[in-house]
Protein backbone atom coordinates (compact mmCIF):
# COMPACT_ATOMS: atom_id res chain seq x y z
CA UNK A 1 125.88 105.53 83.88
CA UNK A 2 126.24 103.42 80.80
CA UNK A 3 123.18 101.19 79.52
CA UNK A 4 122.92 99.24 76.41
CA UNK A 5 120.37 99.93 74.00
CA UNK A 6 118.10 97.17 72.24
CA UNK A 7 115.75 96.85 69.49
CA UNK A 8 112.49 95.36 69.90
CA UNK A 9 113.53 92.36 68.69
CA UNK A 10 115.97 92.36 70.74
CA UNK A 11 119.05 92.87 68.64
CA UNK A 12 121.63 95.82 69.82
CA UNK A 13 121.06 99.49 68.90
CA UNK A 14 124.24 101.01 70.65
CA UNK A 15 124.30 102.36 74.59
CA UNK A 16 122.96 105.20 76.12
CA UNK A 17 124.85 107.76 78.67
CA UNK A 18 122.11 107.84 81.57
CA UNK A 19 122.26 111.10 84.01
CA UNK A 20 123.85 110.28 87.15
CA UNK A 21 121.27 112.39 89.32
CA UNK A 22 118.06 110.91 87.96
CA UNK A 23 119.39 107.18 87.70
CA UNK A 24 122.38 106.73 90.28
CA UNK A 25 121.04 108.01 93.16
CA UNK A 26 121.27 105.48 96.26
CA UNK A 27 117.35 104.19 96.86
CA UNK A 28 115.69 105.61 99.87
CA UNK A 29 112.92 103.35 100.69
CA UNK A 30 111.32 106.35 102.95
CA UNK A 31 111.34 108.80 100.28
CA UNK A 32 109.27 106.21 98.02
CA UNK A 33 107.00 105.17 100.97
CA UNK A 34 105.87 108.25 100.89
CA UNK A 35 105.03 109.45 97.49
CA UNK A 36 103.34 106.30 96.84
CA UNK A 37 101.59 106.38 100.13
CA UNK A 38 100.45 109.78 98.80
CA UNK A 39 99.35 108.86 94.98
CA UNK A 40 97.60 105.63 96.85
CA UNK A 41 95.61 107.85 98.98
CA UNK A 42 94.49 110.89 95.86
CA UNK A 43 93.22 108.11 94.14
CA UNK A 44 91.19 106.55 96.95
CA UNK A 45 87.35 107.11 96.09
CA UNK A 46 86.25 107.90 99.64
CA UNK A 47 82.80 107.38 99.07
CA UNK A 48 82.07 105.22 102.41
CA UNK A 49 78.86 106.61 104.11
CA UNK A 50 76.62 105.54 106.61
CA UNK A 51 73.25 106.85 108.56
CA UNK A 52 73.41 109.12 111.13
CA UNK A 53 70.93 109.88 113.93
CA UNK A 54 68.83 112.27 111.73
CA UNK A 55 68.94 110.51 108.46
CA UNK A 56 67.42 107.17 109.48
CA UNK A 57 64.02 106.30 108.90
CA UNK A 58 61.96 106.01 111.82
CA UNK A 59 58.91 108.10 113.29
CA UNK A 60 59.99 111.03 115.50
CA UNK A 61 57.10 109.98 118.17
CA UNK A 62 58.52 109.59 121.59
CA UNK A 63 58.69 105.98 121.92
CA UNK A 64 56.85 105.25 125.91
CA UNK A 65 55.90 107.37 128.26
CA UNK A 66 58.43 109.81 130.26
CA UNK A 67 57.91 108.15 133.96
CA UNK A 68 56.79 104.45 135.06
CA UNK A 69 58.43 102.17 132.75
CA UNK A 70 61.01 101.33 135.03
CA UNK A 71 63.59 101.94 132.21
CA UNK A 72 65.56 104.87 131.01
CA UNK A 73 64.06 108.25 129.57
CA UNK A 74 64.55 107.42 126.12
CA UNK A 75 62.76 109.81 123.43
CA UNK A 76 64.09 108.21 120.07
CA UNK A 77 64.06 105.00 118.10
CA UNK A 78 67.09 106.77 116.21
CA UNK A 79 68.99 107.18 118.96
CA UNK A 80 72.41 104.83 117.81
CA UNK A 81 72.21 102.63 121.01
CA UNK A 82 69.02 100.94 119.26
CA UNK A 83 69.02 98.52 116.69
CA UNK A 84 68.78 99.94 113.03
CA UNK A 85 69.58 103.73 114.88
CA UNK A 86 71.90 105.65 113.41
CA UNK A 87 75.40 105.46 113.41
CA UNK A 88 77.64 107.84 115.74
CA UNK A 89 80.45 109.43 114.46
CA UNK A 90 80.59 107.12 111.00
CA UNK A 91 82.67 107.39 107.53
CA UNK A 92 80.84 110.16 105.49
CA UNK A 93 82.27 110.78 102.15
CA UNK A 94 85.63 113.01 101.82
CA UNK A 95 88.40 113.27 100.11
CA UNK A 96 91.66 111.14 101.26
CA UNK A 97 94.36 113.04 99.74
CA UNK A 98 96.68 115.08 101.54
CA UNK A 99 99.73 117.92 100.30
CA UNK A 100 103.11 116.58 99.15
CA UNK A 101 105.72 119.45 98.32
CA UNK A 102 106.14 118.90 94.55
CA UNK A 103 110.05 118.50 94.93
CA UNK A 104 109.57 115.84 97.19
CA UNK A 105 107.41 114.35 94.63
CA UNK A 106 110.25 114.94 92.00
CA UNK A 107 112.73 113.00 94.42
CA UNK A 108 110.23 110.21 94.62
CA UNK A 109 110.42 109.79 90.75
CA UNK A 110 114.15 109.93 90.68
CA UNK A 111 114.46 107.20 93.71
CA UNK A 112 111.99 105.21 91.99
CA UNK A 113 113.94 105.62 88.46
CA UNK A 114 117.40 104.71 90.60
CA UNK A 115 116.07 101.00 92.27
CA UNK A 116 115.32 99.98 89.03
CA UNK A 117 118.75 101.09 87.63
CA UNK A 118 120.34 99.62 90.90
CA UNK A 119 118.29 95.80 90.60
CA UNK A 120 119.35 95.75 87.00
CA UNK A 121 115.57 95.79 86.25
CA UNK A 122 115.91 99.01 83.86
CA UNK A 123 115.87 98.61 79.54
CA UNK A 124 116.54 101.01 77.10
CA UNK A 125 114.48 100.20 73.94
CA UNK A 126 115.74 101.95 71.02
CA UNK A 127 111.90 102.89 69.56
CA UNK A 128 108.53 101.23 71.00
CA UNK A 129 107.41 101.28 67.62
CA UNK A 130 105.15 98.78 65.42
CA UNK A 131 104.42 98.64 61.87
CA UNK A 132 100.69 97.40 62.45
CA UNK A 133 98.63 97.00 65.98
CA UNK A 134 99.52 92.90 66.26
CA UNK A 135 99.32 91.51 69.78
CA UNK A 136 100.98 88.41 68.85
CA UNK A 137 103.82 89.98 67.58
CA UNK A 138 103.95 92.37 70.48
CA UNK A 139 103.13 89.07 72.72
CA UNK A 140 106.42 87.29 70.96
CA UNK A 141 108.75 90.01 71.23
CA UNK A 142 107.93 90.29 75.01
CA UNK A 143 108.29 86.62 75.56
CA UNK A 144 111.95 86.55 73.47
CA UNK A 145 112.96 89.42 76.11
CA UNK A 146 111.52 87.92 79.18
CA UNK A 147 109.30 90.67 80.11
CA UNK A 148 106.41 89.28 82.13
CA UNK A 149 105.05 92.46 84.27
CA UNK A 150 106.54 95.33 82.32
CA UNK A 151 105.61 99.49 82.40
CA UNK A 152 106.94 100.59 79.05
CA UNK A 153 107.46 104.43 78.94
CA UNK A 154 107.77 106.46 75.73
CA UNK A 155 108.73 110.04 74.85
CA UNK A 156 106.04 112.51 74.90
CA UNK A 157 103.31 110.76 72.70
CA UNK A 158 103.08 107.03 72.42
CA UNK A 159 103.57 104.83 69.23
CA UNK A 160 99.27 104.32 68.18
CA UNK A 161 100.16 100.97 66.90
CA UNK A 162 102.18 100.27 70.25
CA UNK A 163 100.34 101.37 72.58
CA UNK A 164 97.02 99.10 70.30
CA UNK A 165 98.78 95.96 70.64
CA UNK A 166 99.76 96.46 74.20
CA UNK A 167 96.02 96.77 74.74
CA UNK A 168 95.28 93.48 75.10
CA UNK A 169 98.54 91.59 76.17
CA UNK A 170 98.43 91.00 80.00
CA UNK A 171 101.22 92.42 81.94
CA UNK A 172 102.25 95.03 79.40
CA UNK A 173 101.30 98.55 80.17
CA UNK A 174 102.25 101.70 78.30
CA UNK A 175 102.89 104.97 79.40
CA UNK A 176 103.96 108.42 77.71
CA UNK A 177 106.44 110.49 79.97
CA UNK A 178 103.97 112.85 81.05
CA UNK A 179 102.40 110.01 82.57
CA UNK A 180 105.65 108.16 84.32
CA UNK A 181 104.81 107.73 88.59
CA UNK A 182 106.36 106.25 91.33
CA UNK A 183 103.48 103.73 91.68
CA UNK A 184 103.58 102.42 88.26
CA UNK A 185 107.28 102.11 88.07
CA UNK A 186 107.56 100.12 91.92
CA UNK A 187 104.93 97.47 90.83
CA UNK A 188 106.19 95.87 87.28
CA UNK A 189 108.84 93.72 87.55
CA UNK A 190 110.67 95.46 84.73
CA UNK A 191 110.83 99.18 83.60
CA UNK A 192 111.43 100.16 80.10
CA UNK A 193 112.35 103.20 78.36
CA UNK A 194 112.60 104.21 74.69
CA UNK A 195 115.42 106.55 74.11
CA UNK A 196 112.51 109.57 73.36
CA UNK A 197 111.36 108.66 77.20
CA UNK A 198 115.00 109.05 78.81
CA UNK A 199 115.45 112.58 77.17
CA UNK A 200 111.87 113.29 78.26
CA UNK A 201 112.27 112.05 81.72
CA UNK A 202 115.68 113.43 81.97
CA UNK A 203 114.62 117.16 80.58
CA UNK A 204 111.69 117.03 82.65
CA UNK A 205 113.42 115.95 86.46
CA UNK A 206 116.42 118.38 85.67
């Protein structure tokens, strides 16, 4: 696959040769269900808790007498059929995540890489790379290319004065290639990739 490369300000810096097994594949929407399903759930917090029977507050004293009330043998205000008892069977803090083989995982990234390719929502920039940490020429450059929600990936380290000017501009995020996921990719409207992130990506899903 073929892809035009652009500068940042958006003149033309040649094309690219893209690897037909990372970026041609045909999407499978199941395959990326899944590995986002899975990074969705690792990062859950899990931190829901509630009271149980023996960690509410309330005296242990048996509440009325064994025989004459008329009403059931009841020996607990904690019991969870009582108001302010404790809860049966409630969230207690775990972890959510769950095992995905780590080819699968690789797939996911390649499928993900592919839909963009396939919806024409994939650029190749030439060099995400700024002279000084400006957001407003960052913000202008964006707005001259049309990128409104954008994940911008770059080789192995990212530009300082890039990724500082990014910072504060809404809707651009940056991203080394160590750092590329399925997640990040599937919600931005547009996916970019400096030359250094292509070999990166390319060396690293071989």
């Amino acid at each position: 696959m073929k892809l035009d490369v652009i500068k940042l300000d958006a003149g033309k810096a040649g094309s690219i040769d893209l690897s037909d097994e990372i970026f041609g594949l045909e999407p499978r929407a199941d395959i990326l269900h899944r590995v986002v399903r899975w990074q969705r759930a690792k990062a859950q917090a899990g931190t829901h808790s509630v009271l149980g029977r023996s960690e509410v507050s309330y005296s242990t004293k048996k509440i009325y007498r064994q025989k004459g009330t008329g009403g059931a043998r009841h020996g607990s205000k904690k019991a969870p059929i009582f108001r302010h008892g404790g809860v049966y069977k409630g969230p207690t803090p775990r972890s959510h995540a769950h095992d995905l083989p780590k080819k699968f995982r690789v797939l996911g990234l390649k499928h993900a890489l592919s839909a963009k390719a396939k919806a024409g929502e994939l650029v190749v920039l030439d060099a995400a790379e700024m002279a000084e940490a400006k957001t407003a020429i960052l913000a202008k450059a964006a707005k001259e290319l049309g990128w409104k929600r954008v994940l911008v990936i770059d080789g192995a380290e990212v530009n300082e004065n890039f990724a500082r000017a990014a910072q504060n501009l809404e809707g651009v995020d940056v991203l080394p290639s160590m750092g590329a996921n399925v997640y990040d990719i599937l919600k931005r409207d547009t996916l970019v990739l400096t030359k250094a992130g292509v070999e990166a990506l390319e060396a690293r899903l071989k």
